[in-house]
C-alpha atoms as a PDB file:
ATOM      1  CA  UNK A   1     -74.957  22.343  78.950  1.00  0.00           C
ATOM      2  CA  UNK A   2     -71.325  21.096  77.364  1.00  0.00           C
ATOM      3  CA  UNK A   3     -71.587  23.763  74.708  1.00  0.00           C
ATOM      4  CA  UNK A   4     -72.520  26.737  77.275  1.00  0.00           C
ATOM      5  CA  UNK A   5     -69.572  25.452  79.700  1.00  0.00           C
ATOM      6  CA  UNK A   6     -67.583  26.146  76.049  1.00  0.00           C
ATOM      7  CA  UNK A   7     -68.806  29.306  75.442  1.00  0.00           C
ATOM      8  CA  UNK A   8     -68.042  30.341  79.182  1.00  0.00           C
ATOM      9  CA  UNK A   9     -64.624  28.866  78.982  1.00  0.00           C
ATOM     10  CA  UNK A  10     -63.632  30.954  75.932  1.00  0.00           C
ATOM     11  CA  UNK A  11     -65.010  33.849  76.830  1.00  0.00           C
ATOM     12  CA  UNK A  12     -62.913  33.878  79.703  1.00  0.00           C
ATOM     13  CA  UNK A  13     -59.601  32.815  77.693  1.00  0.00           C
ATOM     14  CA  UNK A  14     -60.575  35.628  75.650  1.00  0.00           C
ATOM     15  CA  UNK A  15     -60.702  38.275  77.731  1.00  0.00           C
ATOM     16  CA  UNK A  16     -57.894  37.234  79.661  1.00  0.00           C
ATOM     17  CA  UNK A  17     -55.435  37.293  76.653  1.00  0.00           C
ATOM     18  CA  UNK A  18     -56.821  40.659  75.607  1.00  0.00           C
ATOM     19  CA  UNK A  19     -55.861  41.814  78.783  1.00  0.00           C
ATOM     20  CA  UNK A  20     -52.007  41.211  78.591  1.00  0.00           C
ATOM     21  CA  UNK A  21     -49.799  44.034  77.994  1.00  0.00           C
ATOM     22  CA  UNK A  22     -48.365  45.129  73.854  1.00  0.00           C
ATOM     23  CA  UNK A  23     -44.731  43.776  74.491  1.00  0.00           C
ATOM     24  CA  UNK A  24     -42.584  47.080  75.300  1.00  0.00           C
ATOM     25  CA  UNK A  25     -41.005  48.444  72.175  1.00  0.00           C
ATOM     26  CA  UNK A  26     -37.481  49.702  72.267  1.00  0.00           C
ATOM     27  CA  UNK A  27     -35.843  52.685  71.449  1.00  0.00           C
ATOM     28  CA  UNK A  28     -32.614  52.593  69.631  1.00  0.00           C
ATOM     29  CA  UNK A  29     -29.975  54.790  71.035  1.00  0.00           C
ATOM     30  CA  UNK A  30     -29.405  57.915  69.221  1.00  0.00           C
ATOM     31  CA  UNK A  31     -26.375  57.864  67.166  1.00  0.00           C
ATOM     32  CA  UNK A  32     -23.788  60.747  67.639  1.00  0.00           C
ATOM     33  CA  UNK A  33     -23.144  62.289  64.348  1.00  0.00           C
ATOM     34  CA  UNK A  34     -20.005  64.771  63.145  1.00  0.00           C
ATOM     35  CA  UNK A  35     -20.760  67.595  60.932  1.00  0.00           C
ATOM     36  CA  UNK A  36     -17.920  69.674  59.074  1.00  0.00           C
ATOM     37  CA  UNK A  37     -18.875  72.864  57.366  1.00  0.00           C
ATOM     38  CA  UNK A  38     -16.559  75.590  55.590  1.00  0.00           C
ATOM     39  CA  UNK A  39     -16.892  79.572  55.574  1.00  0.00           C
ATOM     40  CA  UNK A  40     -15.175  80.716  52.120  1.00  0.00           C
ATOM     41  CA  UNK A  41     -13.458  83.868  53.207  1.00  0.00           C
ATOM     42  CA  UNK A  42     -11.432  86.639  51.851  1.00  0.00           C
ATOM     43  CA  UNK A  43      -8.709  87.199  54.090  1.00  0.00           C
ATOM     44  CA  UNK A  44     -10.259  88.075  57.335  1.00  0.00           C
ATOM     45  CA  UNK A  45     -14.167  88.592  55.973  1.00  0.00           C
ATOM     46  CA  UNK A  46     -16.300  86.235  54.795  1.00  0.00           C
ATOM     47  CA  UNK A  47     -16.918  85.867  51.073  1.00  0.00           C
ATOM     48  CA  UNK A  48     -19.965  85.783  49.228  1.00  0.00           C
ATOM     49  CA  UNK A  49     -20.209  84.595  45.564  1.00  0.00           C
ATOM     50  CA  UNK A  50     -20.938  87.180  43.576  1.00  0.00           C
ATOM     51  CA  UNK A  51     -18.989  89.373  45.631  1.00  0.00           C
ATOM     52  CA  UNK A  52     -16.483  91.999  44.791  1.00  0.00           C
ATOM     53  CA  UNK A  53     -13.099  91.868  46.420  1.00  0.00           C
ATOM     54  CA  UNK A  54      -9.785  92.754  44.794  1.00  0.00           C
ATOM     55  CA  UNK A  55      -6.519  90.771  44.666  1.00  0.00           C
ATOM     56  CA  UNK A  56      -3.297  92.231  46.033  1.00  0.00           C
ATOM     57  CA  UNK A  57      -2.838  93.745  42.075  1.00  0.00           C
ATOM     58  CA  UNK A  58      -5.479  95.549  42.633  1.00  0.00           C
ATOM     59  CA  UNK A  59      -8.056  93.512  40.163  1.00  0.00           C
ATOM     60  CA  UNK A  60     -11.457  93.612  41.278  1.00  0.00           C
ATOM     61  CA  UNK A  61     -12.687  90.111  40.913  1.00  0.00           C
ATOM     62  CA  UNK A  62     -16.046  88.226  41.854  1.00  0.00           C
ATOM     63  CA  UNK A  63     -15.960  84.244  42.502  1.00  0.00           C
ATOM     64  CA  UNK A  64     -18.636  83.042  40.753  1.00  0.00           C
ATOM     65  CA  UNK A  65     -18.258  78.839  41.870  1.00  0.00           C
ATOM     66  CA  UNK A  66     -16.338  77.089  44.166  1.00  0.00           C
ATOM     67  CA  UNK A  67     -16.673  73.148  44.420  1.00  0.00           C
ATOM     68  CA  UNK A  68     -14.157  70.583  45.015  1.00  0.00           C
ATOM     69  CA  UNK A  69     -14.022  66.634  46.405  1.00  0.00           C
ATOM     70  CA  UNK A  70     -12.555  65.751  49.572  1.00  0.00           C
ATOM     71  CA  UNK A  71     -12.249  61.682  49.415  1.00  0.00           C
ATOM     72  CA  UNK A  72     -11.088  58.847  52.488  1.00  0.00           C
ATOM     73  CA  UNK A  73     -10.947  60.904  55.229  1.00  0.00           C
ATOM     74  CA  UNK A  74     -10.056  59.039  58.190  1.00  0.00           C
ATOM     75  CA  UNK A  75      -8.309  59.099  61.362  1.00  0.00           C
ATOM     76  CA  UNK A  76      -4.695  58.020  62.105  1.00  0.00           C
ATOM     77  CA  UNK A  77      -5.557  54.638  63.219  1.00  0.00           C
ATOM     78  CA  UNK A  78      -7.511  54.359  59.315  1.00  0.00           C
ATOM     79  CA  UNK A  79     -11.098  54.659  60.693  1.00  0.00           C
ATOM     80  CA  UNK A  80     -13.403  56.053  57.835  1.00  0.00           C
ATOM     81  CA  UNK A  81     -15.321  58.862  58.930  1.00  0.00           C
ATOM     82  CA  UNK A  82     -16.763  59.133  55.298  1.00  0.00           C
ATOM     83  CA  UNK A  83     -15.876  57.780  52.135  1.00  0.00           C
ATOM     84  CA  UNK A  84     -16.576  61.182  50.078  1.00  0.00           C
ATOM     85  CA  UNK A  85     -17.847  65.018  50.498  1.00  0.00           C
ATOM     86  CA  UNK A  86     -18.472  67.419  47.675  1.00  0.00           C
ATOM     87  CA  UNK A  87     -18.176  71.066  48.803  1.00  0.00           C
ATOM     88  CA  UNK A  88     -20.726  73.435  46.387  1.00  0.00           C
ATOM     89  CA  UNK A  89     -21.412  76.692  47.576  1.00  0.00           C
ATOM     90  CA  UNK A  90     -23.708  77.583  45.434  1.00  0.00           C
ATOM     91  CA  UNK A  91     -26.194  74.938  45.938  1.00  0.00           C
ATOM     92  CA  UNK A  92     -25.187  73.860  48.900  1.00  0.00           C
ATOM     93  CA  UNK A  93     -24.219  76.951  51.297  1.00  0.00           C
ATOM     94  CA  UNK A  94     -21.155  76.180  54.094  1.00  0.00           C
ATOM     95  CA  UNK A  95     -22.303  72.687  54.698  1.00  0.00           C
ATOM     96  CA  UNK A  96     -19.891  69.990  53.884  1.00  0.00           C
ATOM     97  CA  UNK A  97     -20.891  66.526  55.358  1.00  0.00           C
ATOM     98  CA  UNK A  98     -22.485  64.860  58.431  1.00  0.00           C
ATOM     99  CA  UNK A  99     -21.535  61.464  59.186  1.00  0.00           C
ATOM    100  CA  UNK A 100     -22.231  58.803  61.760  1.00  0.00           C
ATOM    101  CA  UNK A 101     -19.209  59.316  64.522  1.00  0.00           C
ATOM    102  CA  UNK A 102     -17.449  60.081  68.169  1.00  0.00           C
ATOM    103  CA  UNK A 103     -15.961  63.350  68.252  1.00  0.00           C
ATOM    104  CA  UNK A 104     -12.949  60.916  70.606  1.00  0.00           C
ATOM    105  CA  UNK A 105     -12.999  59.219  67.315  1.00  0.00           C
ATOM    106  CA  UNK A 106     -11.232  61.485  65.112  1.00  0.00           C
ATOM    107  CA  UNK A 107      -9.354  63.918  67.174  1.00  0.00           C
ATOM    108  CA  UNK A 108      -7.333  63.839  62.925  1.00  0.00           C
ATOM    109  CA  UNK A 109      -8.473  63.992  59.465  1.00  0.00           C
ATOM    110  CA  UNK A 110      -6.059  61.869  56.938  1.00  0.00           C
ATOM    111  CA  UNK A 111      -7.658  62.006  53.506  1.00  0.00           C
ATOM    112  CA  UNK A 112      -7.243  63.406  49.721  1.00  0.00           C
ATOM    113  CA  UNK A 113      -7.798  66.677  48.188  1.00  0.00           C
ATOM    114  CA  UNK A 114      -9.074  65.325  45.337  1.00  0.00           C
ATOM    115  CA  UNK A 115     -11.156  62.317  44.151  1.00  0.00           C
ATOM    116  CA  UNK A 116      -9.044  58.848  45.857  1.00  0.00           C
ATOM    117  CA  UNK A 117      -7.589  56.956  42.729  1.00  0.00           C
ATOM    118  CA  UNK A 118      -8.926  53.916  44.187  1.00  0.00           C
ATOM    119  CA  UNK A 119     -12.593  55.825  43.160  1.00  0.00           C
ATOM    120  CA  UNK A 120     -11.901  58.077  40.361  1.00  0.00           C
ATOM    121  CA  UNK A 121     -12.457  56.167  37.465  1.00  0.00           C
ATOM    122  CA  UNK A 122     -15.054  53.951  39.390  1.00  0.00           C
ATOM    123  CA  UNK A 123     -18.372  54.055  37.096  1.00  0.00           C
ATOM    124  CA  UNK A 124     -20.368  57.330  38.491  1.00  0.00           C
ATOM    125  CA  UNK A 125     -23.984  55.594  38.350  1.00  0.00           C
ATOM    126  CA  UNK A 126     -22.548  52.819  40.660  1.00  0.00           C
ATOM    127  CA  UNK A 127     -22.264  54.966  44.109  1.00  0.00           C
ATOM    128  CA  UNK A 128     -25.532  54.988  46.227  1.00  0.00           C
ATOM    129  CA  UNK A 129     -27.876  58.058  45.351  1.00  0.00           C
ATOM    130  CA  UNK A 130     -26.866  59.782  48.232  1.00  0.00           C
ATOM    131  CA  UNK A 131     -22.754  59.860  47.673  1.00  0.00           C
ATOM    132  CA  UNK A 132     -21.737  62.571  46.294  1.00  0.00           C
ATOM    133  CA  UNK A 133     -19.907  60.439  43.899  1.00  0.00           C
ATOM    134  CA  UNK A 134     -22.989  59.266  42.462  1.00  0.00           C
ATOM    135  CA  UNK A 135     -23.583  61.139  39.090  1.00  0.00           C
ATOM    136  CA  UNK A 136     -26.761  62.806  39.963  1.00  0.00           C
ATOM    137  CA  UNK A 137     -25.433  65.072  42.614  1.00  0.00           C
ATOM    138  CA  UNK A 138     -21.705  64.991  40.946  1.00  0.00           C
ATOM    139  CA  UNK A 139     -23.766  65.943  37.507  1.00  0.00           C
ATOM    140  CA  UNK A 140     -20.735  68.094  35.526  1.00  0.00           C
ATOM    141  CA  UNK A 141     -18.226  67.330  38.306  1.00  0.00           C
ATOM    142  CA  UNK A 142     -17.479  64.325  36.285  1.00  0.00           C
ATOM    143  CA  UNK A 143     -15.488  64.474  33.366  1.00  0.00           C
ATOM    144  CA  UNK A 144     -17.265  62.181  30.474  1.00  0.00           C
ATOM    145  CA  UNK A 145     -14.304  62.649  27.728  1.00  0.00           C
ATOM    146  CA  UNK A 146     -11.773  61.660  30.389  1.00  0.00           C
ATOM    147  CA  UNK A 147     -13.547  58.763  32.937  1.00  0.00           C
ATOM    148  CA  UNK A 148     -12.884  60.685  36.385  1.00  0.00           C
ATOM    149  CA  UNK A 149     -13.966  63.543  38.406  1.00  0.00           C
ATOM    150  CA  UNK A 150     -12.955  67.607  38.469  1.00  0.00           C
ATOM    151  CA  UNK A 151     -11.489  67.381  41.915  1.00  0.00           C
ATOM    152  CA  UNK A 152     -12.648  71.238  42.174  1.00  0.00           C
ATOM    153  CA  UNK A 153     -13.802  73.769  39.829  1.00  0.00           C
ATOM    154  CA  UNK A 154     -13.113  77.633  40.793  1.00  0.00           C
ATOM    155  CA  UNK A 155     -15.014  79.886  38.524  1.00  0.00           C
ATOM    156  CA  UNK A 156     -14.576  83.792  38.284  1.00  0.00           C
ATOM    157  CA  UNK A 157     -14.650  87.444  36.553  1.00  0.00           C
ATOM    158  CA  UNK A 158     -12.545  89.363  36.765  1.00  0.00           C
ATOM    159  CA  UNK A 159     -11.675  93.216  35.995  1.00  0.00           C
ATOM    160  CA  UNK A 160      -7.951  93.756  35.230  1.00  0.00           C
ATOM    161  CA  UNK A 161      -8.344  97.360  34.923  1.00  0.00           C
ATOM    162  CA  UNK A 162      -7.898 100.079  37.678  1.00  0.00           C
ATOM    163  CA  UNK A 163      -9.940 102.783  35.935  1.00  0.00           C
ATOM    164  CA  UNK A 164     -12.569 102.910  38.148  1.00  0.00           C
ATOM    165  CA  UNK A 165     -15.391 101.457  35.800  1.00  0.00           C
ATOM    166  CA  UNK A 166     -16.787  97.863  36.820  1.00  0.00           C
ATOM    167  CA  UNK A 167     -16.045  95.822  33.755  1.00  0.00           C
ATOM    168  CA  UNK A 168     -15.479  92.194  34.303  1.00  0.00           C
ATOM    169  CA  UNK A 169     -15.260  90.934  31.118  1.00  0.00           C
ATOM    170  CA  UNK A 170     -11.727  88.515  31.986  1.00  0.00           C
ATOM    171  CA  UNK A 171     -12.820  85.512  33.318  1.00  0.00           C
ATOM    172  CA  UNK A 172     -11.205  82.455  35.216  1.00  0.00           C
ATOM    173  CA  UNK A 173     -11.669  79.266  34.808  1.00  0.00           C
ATOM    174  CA  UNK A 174      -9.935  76.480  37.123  1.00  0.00           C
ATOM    175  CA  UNK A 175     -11.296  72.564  36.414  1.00  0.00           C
ATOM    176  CA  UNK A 176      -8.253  71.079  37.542  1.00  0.00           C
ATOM    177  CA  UNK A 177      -9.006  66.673  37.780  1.00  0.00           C
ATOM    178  CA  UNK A 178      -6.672  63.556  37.041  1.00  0.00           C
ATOM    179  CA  UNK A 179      -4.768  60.957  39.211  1.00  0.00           C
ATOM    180  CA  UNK A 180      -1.491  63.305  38.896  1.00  0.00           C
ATOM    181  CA  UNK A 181      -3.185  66.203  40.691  1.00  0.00           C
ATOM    182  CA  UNK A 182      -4.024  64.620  43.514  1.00  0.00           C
ATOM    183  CA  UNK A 183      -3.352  66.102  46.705  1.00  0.00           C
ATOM    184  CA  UNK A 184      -2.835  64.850  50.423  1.00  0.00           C
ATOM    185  CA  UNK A 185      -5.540  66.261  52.909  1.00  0.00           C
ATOM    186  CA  UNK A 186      -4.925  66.437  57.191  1.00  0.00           C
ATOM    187  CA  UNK A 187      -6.047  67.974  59.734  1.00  0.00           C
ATOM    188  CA  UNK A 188      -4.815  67.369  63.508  1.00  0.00           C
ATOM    189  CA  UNK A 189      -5.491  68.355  66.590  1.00  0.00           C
ATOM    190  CA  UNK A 190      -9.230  69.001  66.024  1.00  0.00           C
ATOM    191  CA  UNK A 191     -11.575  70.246  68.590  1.00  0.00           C
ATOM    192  CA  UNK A 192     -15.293  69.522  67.807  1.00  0.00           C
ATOM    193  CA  UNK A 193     -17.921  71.905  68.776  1.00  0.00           C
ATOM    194  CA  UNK A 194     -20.771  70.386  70.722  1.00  0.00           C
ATOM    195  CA  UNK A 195     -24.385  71.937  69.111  1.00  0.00           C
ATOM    196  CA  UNK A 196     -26.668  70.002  70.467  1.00  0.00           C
ATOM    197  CA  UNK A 197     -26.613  66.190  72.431  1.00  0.00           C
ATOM    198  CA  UNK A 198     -25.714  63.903  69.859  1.00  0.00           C
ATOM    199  CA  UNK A 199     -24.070  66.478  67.131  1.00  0.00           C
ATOM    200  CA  UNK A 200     -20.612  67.670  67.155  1.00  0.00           C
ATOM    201  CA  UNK A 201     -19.386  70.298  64.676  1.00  0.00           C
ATOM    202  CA  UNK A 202     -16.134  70.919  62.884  1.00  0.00           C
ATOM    203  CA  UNK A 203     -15.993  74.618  61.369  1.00  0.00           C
ATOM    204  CA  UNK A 204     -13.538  75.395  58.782  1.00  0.00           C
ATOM    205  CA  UNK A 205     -12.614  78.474  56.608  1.00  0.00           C
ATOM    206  CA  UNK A 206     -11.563  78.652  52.956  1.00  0.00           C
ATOM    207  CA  UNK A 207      -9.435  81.449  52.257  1.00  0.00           C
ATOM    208  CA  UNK A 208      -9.662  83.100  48.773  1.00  0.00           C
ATOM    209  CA  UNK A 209      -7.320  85.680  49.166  1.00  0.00           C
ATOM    210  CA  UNK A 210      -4.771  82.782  50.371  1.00  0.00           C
ATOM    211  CA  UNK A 211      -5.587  80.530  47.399  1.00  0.00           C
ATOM    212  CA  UNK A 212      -4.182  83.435  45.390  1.00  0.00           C
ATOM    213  CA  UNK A 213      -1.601  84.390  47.266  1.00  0.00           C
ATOM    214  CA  UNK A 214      -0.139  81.302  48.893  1.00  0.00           C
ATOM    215  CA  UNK A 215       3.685  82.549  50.227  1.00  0.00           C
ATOM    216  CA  UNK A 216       5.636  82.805  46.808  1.00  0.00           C
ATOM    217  CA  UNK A 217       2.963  80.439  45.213  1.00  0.00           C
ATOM    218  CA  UNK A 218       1.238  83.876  43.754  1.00  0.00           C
ATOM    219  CA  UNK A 219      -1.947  82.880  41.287  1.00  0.00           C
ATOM    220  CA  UNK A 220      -1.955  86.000  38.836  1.00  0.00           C
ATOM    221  CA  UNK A 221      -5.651  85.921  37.052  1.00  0.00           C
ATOM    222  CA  UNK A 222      -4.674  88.501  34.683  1.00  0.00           C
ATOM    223  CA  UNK A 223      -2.360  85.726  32.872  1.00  0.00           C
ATOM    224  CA  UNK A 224      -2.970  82.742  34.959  1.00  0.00           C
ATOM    225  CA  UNK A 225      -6.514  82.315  34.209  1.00  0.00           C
ATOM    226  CA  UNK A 226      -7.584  78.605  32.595  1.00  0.00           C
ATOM    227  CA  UNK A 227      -6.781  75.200  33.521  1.00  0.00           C
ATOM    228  CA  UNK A 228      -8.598  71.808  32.015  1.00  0.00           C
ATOM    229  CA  UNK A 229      -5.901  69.352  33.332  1.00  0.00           C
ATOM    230  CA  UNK A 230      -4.612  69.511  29.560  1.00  0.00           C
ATOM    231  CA  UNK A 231      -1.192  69.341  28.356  1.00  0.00           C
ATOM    232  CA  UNK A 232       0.716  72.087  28.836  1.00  0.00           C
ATOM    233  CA  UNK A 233      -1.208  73.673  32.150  1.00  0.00           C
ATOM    234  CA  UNK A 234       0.949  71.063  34.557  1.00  0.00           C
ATOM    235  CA  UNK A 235       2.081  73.847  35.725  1.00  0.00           C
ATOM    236  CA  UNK A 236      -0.762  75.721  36.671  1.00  0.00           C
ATOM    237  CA  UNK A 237      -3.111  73.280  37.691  1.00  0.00           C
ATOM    238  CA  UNK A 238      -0.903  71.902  40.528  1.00  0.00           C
ATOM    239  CA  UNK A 239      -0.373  75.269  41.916  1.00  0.00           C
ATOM    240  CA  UNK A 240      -4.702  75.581  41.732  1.00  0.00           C
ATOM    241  CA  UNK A 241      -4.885  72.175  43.913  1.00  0.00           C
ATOM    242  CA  UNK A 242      -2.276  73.275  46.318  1.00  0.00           C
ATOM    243  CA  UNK A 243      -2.807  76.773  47.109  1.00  0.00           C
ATOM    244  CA  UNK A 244      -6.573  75.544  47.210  1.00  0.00           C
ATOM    245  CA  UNK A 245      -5.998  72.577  49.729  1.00  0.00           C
ATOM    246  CA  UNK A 246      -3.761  75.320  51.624  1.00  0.00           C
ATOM    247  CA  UNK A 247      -6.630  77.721  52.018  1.00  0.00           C
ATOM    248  CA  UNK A 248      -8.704  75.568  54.055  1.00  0.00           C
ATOM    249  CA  UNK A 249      -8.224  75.687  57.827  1.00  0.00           C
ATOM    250  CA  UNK A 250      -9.909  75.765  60.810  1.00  0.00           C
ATOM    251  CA  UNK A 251     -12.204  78.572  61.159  1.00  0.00           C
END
């Protein structure tokens, strides 16, 4: 009799504590997120690689890369927004970077043209896979004869003839890198674009024709055509880095 009573009992305890409710499993929040992308343009139009457009010489030339660092962007009150973004048109289209943030946040960029020095001779392999600083998606951004990055690399062909037959046999090579080049990097008075409940957008522009034709900062590819950081093209590759950190704006 004991032993059914025990059977009874546990039956009941069992079907009573399969009865109770899963404990309620919560949600996390959302996070709002900030996405910047940049349209290269040529003057007015956007640009293409590949594309044929012609310098105010009258040289038909076609951009064949474009890919440089922007490092430490922050806002005034030295809030990260993200510690690195590598823009690669090629591979990558107009996006630059999407990071965790409040568009109330950062209403100003502060930052670097350029690879930070406090990162640029850090050890490539040490960055988490998915920095751009790591060497798998920096790959021949980094500079293994000189420990640091190629803070942008502008890559095209050029025809310096105006005899009406397509020949672009001059080509232009810009891998301008090293602490000296560095360049300071702000944007104020940003608006972000709402696209969708949590994501906010920043669109910028990149304008070729500006890069070589900043005010009386001319870039002439017919003589001015190769920079490696070396000895020698100071000149030249501090002129690449400016006129290129000038040429980006808001769309």
């Amino acid at each position: 009799m004991r032993n059914l009573l025990n059977i009874f009992i546990g039956l009941v305890f069992f079907s009573l504590s399969s009865c109770k409710e899963d404990p309620v499993k919560t949600v996390p929040d959302p996070m709002d997120e900030l996405k910047v992308t940049i349209q290269p343009t040529f003057g007015s139009t956007a640009l293409q690689l590949d594309q044929t457009v012609y310098t105010n010489e009258g040289y038909a030339i076609q951009f064949t890369d474009i890919r440089f660092y922007l490092t430490s962007l922050k806002n005034s009150s030295g809030k990260q927004l993200t510690q690195a973004a590598l823009f690669d048109y090629r591979n990558n289209g107009t996006a630059l970077f999407n990071a965790p943030g409040k568009p109330a946040d950062f209403p100003s960029l502060l930052g670097y043209f350029g690879v930070d020095s406090s990162l640029n001779h850090d050890d490539p392999t040490a960055f988490p896979t998915t920095n751009p600083l790591n060497i798998l998606i920096a790959n021949d951004m980094h500079w293994d004869w000189n420990p640091g990055y190629i803070f942008l690399k502008i890559e095209a062909k050029v025809d310096t003839l105006t005899d009406g037959i397509d020949n672009f046999n001059h080509y232009v090579v810009f891998h301008v890198g090293a602490d000296a080049w560095l360049q300071p990097w702000s944007l104020s008075g940003i608006t972000w674009s709402q696209t969708s409940q949590y994501l906010h957008t920043l669109p910028l522009k990149l304008d070729m024709q500006k890069f070589l034709q900043n005010g009386a900062q001319t870039i002439d590819v017919k003589t001015e055509h190769s920079s490696h950081s070396l000895a020698g093209e100071e000149a030249l590759s501090i002129k690449v880095i400016q006129n290129l950190r000038d040429a980006l704006s808001p769309l």
